[in-house]
N, C-alpha and C. Protein backbone atom coordinates (compact mmCIF):
# COMPACT_ATOMS: atom_id res chain seq x y z
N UNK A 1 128.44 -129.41 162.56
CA UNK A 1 129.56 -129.11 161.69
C UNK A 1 129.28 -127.78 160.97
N UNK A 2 129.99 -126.62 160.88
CA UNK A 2 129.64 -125.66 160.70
C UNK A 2 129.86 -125.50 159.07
N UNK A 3 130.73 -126.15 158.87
CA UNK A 3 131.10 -126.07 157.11
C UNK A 3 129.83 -126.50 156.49
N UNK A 4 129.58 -128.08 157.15
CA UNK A 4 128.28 -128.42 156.62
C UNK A 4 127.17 -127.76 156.19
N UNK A 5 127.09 -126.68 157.52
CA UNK A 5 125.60 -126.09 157.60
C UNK A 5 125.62 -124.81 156.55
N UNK A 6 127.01 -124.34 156.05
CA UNK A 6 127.15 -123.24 155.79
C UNK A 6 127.09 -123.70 154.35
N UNK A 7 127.26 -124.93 153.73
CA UNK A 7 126.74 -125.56 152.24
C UNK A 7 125.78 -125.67 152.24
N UNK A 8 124.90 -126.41 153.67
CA UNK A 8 123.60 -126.24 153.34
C UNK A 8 123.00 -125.08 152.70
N UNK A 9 123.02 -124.32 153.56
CA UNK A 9 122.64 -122.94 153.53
C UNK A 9 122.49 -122.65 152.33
N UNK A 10 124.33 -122.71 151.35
CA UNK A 10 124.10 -121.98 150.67
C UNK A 10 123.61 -122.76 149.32
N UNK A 11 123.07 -124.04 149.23
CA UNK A 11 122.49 -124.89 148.56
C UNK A 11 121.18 -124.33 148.64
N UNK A 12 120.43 -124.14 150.06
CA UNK A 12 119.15 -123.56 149.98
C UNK A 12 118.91 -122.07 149.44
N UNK A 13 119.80 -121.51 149.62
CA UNK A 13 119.41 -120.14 149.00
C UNK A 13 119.71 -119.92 147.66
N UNK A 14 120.61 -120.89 147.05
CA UNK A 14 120.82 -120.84 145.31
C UNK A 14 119.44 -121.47 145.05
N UNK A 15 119.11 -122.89 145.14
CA UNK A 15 117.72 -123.67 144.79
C UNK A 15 116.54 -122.41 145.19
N UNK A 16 116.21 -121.43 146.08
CA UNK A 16 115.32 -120.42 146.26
C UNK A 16 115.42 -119.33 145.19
N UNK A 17 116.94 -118.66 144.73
CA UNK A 17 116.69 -117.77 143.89
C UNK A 17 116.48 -118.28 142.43
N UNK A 18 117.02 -119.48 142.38
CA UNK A 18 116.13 -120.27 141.00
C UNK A 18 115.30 -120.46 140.94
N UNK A 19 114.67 -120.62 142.20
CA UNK A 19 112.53 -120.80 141.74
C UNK A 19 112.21 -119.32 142.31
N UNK A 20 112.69 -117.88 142.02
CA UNK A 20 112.38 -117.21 141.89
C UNK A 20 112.84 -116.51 140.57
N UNK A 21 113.82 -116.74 140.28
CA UNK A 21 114.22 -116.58 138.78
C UNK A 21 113.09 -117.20 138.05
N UNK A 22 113.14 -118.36 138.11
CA UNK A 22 111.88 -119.00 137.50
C UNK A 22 110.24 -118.74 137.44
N UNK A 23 110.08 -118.06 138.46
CA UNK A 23 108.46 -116.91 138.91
C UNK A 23 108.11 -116.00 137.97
N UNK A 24 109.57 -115.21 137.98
CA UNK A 24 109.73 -114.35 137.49
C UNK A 24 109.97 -113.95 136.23
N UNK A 25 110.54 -115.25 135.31
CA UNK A 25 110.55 -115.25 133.75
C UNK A 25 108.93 -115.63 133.68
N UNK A 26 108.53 -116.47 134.34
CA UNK A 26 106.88 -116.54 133.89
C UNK A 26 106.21 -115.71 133.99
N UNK A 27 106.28 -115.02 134.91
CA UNK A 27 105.34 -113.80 135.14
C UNK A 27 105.48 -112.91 134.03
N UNK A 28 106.76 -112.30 133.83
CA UNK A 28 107.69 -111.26 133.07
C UNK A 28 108.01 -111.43 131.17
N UNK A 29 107.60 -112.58 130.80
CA UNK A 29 107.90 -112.67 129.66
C UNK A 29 107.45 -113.59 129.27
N UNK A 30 106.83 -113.05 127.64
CA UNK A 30 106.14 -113.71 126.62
C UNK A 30 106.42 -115.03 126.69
N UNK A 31 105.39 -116.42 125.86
CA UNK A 31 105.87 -117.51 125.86
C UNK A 31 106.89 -117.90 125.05
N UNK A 32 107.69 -117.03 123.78
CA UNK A 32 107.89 -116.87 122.73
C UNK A 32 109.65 -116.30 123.85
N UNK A 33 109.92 -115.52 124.45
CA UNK A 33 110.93 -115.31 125.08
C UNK A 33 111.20 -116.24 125.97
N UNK A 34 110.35 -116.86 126.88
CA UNK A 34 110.38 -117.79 127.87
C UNK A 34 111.17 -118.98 126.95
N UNK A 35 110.35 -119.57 125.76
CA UNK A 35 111.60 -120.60 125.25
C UNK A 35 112.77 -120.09 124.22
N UNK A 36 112.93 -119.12 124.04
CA UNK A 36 114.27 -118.44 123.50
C UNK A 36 115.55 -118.44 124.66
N UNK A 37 114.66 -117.76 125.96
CA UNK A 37 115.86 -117.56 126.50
C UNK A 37 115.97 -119.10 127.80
N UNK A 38 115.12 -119.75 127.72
CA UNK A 38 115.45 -121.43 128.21
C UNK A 38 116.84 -121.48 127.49
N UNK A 39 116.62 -121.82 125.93
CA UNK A 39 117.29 -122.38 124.78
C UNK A 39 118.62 -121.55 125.10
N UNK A 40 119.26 -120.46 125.49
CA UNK A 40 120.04 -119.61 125.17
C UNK A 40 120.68 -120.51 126.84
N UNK A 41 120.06 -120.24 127.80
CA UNK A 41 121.09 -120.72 128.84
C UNK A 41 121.28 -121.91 128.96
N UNK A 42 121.01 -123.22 128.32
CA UNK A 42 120.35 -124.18 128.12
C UNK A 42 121.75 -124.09 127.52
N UNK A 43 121.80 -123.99 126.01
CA UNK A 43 123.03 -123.99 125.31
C UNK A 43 124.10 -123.13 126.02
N UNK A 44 124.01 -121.99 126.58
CA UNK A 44 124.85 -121.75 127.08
C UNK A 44 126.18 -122.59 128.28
N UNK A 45 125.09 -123.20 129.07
CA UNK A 45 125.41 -123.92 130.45
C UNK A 45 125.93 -125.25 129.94
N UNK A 46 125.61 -126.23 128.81
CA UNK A 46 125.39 -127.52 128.27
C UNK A 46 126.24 -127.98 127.59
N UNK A 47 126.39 -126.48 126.28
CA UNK A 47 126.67 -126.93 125.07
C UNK A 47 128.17 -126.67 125.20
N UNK A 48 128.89 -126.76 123.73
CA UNK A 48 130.17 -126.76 123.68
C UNK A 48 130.54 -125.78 122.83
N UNK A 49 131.37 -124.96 123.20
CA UNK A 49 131.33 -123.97 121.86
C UNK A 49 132.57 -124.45 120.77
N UNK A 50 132.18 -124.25 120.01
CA UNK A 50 132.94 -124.53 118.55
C UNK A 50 132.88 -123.13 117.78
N UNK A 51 134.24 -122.35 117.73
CA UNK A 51 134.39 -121.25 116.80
C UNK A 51 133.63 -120.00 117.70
N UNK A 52 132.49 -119.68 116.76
CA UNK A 52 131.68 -118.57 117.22
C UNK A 52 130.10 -119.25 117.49
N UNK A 53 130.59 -120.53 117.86
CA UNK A 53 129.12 -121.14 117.49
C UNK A 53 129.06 -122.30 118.57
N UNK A 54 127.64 -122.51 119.31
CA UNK A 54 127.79 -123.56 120.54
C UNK A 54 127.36 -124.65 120.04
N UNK A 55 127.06 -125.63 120.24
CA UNK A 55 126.93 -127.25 119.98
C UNK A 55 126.12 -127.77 121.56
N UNK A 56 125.02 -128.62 120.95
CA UNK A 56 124.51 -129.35 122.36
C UNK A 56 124.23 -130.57 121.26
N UNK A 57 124.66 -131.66 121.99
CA UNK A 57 124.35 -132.94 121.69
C UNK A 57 124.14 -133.52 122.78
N UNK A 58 123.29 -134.82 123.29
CA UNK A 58 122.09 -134.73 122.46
C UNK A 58 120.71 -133.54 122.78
N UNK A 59 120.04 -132.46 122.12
CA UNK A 59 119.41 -131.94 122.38
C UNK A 59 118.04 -132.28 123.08
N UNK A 60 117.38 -131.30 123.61
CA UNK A 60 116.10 -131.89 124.33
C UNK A 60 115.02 -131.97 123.49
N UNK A 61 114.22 -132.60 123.57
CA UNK A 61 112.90 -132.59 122.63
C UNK A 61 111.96 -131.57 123.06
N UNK A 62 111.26 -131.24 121.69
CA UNK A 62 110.42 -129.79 121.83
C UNK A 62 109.29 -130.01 123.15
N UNK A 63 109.29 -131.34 123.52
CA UNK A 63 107.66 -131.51 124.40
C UNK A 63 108.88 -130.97 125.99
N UNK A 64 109.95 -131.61 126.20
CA UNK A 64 110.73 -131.00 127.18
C UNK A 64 111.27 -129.69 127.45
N UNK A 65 110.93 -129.44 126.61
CA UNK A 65 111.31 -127.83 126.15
C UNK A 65 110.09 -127.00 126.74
N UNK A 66 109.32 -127.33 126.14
CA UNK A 66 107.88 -126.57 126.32
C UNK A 66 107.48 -127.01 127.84
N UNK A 67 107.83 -127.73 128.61
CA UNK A 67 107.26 -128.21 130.18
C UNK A 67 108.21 -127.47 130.65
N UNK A 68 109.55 -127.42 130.37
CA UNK A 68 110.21 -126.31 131.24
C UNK A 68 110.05 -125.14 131.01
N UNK A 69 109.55 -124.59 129.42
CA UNK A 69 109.31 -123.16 129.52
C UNK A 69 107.96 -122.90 130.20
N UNK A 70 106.73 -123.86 130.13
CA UNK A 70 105.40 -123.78 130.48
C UNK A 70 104.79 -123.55 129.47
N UNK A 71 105.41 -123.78 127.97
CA UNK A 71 104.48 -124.30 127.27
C UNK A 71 103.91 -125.28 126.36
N UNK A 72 103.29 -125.44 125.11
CA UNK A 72 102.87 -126.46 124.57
C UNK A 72 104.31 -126.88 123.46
N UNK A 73 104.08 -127.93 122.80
CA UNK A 73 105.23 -128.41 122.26
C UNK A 73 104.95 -127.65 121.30
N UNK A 74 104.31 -127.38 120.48
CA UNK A 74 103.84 -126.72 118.98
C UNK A 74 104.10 -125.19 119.09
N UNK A 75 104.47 -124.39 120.52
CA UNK A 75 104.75 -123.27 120.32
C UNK A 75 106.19 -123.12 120.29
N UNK A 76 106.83 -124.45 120.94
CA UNK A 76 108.64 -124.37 120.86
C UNK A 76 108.92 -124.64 119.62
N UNK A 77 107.93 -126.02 118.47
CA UNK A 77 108.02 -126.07 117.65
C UNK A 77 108.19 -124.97 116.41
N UNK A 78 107.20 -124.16 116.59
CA UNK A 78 106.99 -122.97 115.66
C UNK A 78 107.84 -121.68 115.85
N UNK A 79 108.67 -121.58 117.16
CA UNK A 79 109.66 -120.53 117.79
C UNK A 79 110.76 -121.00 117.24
N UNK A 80 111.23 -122.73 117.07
CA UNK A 80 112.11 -123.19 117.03
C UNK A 80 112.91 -122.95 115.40
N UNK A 81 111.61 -123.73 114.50
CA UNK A 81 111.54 -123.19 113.42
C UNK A 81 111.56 -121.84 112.47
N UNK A 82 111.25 -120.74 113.36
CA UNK A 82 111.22 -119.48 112.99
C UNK A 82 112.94 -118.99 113.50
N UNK A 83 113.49 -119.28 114.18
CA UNK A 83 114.49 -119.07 114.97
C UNK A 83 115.38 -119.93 113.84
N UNK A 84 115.24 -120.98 113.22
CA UNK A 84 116.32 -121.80 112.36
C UNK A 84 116.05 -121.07 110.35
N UNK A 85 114.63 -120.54 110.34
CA UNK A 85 114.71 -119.98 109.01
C UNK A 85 115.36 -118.30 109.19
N UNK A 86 115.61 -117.74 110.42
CA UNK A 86 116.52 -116.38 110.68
C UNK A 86 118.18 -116.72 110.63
N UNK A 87 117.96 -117.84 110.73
CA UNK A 87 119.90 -118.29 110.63
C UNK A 87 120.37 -117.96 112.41
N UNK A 88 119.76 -117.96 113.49
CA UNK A 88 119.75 -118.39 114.57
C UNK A 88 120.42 -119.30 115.39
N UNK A 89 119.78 -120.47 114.99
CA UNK A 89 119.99 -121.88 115.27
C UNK A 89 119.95 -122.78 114.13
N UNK A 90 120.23 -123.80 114.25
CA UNK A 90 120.04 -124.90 113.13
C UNK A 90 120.24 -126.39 113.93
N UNK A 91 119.07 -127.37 114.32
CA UNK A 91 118.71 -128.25 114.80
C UNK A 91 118.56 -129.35 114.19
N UNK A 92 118.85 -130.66 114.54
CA UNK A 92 118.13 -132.19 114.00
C UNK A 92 117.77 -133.10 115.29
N UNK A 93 117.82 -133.94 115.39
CA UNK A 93 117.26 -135.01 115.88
C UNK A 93 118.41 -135.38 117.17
N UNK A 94 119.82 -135.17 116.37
CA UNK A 94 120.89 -135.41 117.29
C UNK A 94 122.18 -133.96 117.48
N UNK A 95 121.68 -132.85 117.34
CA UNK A 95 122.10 -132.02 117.90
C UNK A 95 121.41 -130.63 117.78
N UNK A 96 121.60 -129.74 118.27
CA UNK A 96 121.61 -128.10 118.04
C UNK A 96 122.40 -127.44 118.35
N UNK A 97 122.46 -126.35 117.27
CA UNK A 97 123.97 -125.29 117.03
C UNK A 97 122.88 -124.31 117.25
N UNK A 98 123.43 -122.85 118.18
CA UNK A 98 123.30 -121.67 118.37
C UNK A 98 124.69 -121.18 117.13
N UNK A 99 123.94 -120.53 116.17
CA UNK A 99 125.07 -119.66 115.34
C UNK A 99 124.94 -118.65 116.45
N UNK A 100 123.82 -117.63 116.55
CA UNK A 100 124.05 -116.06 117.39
C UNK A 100 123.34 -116.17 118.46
N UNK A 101 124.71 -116.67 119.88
CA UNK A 101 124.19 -116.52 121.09
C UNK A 101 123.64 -115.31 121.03
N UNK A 102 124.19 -113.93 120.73
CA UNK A 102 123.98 -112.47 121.43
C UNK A 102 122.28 -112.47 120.45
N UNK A 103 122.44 -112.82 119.36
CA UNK A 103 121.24 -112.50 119.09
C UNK A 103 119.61 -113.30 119.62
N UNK A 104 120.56 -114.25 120.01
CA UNK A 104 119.43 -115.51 120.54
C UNK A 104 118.93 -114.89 122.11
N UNK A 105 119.80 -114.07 123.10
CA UNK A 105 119.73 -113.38 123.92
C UNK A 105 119.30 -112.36 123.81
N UNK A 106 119.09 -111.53 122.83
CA UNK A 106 118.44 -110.55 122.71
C UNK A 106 117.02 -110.37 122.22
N UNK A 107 116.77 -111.30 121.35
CA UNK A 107 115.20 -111.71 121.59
C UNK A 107 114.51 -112.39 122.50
N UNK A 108 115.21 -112.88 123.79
CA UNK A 108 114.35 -113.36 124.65
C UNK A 108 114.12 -112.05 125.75
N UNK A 109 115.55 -110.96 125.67
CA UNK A 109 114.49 -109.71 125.94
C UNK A 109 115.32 -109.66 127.66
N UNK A 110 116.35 -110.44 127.90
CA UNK A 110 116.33 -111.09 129.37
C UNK A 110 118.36 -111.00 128.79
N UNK A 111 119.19 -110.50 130.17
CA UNK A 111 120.88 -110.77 129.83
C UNK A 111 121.09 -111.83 130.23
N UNK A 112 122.37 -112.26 129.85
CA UNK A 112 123.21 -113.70 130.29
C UNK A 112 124.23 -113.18 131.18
């Protein structure tokens, strides 16, 4: 079936340039950008925007955070926190708000 093969296909070559996208933020950028700009497409792709401002409910926990960026929970913790006393983000238990996508994108150093 040629339609078939031609989804395959193009299933395999999206799943390939994502684990090269993914090589390549590791290689290419700090651990400190690596979970900024997770968080930014993360909310981007997920969340809901409200106003000038996105919404993700329910958010991921910092230890999930840190295994997909590749790092420890205490460095998403301390990024996370530094990122919510700049007026950034603002997080609890059962959601997170991006106030400044552009700025949340621009410290990870990487475009959307």
């Amino acid at each position: 079936n040629p339609q078939m093969y031609a989804d395959l296909m193009l299933n395999i070559s999206a799943s390939l340039n994502r684990t090269q996208e993914r090589l390549r933020r590791l290689t290419l950028l700090s651990s400190q950008q690596r979970v900024i700009h997770f968080l930014a497409l993360h909310v981007k792709k997920s969340g809901r925007p409200v106003g000038f401002e996105y919404v993700l409910k329910p958010p991921l926990t910092h230890q999930e955070i840190g295994n997909i960026a590749g790092v420890g929970r205490q460095t998403v913790t301390t990024i996370m926190n530094e990122l919510r006393r700049r007026n950034i983000i603002h997080f609890t238990r059962q959601y997170l708000i991006v106030r400044d996508m552009d700025k949340l994108f621009e410290l990870s150093g990487m475009k959307y």
